[in-house]
Every structure is written in structure tokens, then in C-alpha cells.
Protein backbone atom coordinates (compact mmCIF):
# COMPACT_ATOMS: atom_id res chain seq x y z
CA UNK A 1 -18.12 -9.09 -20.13
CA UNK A 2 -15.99 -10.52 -17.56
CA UNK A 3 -12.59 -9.79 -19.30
CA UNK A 4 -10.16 -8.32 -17.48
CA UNK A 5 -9.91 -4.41 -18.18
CA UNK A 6 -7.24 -3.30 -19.41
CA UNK A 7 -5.73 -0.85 -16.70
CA UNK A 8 -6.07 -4.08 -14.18
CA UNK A 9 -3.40 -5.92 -16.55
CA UNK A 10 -1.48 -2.90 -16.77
CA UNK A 11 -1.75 -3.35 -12.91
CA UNK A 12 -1.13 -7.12 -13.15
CA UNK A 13 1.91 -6.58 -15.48
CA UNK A 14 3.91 -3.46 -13.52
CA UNK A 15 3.63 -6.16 -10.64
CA UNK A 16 4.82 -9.10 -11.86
CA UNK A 17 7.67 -7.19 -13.10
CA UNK A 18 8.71 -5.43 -9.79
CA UNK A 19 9.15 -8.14 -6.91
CA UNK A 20 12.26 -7.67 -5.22
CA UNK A 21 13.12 -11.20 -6.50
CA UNK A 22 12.45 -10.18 -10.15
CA UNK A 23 13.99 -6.33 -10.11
CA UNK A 24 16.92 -6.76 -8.08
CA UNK A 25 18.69 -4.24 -8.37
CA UNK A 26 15.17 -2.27 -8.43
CA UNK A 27 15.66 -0.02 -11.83
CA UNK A 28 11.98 -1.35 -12.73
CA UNK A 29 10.36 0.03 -10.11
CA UNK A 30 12.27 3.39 -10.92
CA UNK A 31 11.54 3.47 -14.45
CA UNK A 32 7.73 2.51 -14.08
CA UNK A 33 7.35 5.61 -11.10
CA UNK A 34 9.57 7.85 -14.00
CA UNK A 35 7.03 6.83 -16.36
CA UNK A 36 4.37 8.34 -13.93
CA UNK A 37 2.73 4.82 -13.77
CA UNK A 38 2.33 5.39 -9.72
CA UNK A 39 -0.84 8.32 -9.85
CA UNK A 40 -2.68 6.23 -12.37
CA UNK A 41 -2.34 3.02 -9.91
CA UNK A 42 -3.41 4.81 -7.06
CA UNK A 43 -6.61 5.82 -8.98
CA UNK A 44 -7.36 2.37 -9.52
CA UNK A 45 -7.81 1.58 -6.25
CA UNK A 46 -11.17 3.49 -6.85
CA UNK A 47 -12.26 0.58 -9.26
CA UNK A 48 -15.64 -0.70 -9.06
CA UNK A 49 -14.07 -4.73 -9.29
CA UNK A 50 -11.86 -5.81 -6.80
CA UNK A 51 -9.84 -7.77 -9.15
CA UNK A 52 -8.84 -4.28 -10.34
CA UNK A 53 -8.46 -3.11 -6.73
CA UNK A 54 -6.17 -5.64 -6.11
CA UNK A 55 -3.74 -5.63 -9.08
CA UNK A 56 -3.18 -2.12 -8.27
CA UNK A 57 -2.51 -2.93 -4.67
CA UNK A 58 0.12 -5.29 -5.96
CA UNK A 59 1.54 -3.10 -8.16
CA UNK A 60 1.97 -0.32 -5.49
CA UNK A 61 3.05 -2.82 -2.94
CA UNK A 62 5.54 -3.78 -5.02
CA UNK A 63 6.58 -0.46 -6.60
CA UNK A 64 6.90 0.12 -2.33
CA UNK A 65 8.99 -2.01 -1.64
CA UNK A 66 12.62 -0.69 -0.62
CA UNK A 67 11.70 2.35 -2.98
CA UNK A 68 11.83 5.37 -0.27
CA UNK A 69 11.07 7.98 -3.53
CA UNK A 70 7.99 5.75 -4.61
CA UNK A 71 6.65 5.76 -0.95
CA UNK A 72 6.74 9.01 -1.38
CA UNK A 73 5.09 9.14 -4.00
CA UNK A 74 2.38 6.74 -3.15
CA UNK A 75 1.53 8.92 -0.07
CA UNK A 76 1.89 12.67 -2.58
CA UNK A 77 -0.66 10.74 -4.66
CA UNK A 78 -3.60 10.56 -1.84
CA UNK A 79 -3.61 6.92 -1.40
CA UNK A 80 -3.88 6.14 1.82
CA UNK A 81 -7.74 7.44 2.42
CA UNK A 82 -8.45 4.76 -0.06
CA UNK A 83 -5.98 2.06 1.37
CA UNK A 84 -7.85 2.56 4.46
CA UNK A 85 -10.97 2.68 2.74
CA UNK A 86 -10.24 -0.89 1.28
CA UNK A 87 -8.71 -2.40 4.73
CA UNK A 88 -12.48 -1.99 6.16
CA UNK A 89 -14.36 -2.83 3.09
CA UNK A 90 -12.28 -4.23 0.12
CA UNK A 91 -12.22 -8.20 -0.39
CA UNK A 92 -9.85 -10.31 1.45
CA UNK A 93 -7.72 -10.63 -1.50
CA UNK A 94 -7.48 -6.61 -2.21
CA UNK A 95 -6.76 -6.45 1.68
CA UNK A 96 -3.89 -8.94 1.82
CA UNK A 97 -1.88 -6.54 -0.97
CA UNK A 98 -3.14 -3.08 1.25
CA UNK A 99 -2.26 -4.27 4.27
CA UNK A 100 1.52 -4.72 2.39
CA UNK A 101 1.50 -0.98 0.80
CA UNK A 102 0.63 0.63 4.12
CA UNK A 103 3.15 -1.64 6.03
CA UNK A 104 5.96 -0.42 3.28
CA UNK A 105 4.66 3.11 3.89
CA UNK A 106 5.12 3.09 7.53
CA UNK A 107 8.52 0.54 7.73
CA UNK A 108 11.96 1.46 6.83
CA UNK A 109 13.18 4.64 5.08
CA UNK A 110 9.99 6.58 5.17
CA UNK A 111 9.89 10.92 5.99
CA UNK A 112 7.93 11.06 9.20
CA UNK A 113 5.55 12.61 7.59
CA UNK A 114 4.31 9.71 5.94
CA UNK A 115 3.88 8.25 8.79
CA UNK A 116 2.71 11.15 10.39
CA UNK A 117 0.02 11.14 7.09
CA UNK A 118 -0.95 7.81 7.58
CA UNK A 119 -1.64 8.03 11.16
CA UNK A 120 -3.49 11.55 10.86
CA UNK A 121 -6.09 9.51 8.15
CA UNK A 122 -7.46 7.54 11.28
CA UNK A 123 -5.13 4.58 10.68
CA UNK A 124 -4.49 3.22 14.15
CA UNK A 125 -9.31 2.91 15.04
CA UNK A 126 -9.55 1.49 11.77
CA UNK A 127 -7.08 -0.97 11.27
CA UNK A 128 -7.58 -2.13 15.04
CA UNK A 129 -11.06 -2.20 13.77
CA UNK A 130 -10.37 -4.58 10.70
CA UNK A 131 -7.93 -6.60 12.81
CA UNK A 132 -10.54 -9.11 13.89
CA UNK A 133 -12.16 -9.73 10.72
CA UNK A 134 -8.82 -10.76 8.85
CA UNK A 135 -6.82 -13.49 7.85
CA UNK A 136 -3.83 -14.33 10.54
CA UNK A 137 -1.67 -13.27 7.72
CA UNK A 138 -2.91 -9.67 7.26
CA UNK A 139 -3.36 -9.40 11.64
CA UNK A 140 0.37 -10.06 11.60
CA UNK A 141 1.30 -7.22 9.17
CA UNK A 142 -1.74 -5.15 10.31
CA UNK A 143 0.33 -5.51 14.22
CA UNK A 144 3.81 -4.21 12.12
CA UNK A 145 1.97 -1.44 11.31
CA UNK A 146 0.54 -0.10 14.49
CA UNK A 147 3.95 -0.73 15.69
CA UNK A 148 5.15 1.47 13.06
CA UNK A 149 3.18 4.14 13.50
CA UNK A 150 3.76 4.33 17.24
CA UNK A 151 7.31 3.65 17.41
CA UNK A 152 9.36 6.71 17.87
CA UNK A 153 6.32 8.91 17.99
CA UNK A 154 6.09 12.33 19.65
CA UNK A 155 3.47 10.79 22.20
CA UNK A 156 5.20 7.37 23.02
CA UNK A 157 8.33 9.40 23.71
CA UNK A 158 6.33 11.69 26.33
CA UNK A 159 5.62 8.32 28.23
């Protein structure tokens, strides 16, 4: 039909609502993970349209932001196979909101086992994989999160 479904402006709506600029002080993106909204946006992800693919991905990379508790439970959720997934194969547009969840997931104020989880799911071979076919944009964030995921890890420190 080409109408937008509804879950993707469910998507679209939970992230217009929760940039840092919008929800300062960052109660939406509390309420909306209290709400369980964050489960239900990582299942989108699987969505046959990317337009779907990438609402969700703005939604999470939003809910992400600054939000150690929704990291959490972005990562509790089993995203990251499919974040991955969608850094080799989703459309530049779903990639340029991915690329932003999985740097949030790696940066500031994560467990190390996030990190840990996102490096154990083949992160490093496929995003140095992806790195050539992207936009600049997405090569610099793809380069914060290698550095992420090696910084202050067990085998760096060995060196």
C-alpha cells in the first residue's frame, strides 16, 4: 500500500521525542524503556522495509544515548546480531542510525560486557568489512567504534 505501518511511526514518534536536545533532562527515554517500548524496537529491526528498519534504529539510537540502563537493555534484548546484520546489508539510511546505536553501546558508561558482547558477535571483521562501502560519515563513527571496542581490552593491555 505504501503507507507507513504502524509500528514504524511508533518508531518514528519514540524518536522524535527522545533527542538529547528534545528530552533534556532524559525522563522520555526512561519512561518509553519503563513502558517496555525497547524489546519491541529491537524486533523491528527484523522488518522486511528499511524505512521500518530505520525508524527503529533511530529510536534505539536515541533511547541510547547517555541512557547506561537502556544500553543495557538494548544489548539484554539481542540486538546487536541484527545491528551487525544491517551494517553489512541494510540501506545506507538504516546504516547511518546503526552505526549510532552500536557506537552508544560501546562509548561511555557501558558494563564491559557489552562491549565484550558486541565484540564476541564478530563486530571488529565486519564492520572493517562495511567500512569501505560507507558514507565518510558512518567510516568516522564506524573508526569510534573499533576504538571502543579495543580500548582498554584484555588483549591491548597484554601488548
Amino acid at each position: 500500500s505504501g503507507a507507513p505501518d504502524w509500528k514504524e511511526q511508533v518508531a518514528a514518534a519514540i524518536a522524535s521525542i527522545t533527542p538529547n536536545s528534545m528530552d533534556r533532562d532524559g525522563r522520555a527515554k526512561v519512561a518509553i524503556a519503563s513502558a517496555g517500548a525497547i524489546p519491541h524496537l529491537v524486533a523491528l529491526l527484523r522488518a522486511t522495509m528499511s524505512d521500518s528498519q530505520r525508524q527503529a534504529a533511530r529510536a534505539l539510537h536515541n533511547l541510547t544515548s547517555k541512557n547506561t540502563d537502556n544500553k543495557n537493555a538494548v544489548v539484554e534484548a539481542g540486538a546487536i546480531p541484527r545491528l551487525l546484520l544491517l551494517m553489512k546489508s541494510g540501506a545506507p539510511a538504516v546504516r547511518e542510525q546503526v552505526v549510532g546505536v552500536l557506537r552508544n553501546l560501546t562509548g561511555g558508561g557501558v558494563k564491559p560486557e557489552n562491549k565484550a558482547a558486541v565484540a564476541e558477535a564478530n563486530a571488529i571483521p565486519t564492520l572493517i568489512t562495511v567500512l569501505k562501502a560507507v558514507e565518510p560519515q558512518v567510516q568516522m563513527h564506524i573508526a569510534v567504534i573499533l576504538y571502543n571496542l579495543v580500548n582498554n581490552s584484555p588483549e591491548r593491555r597484554a601488548v
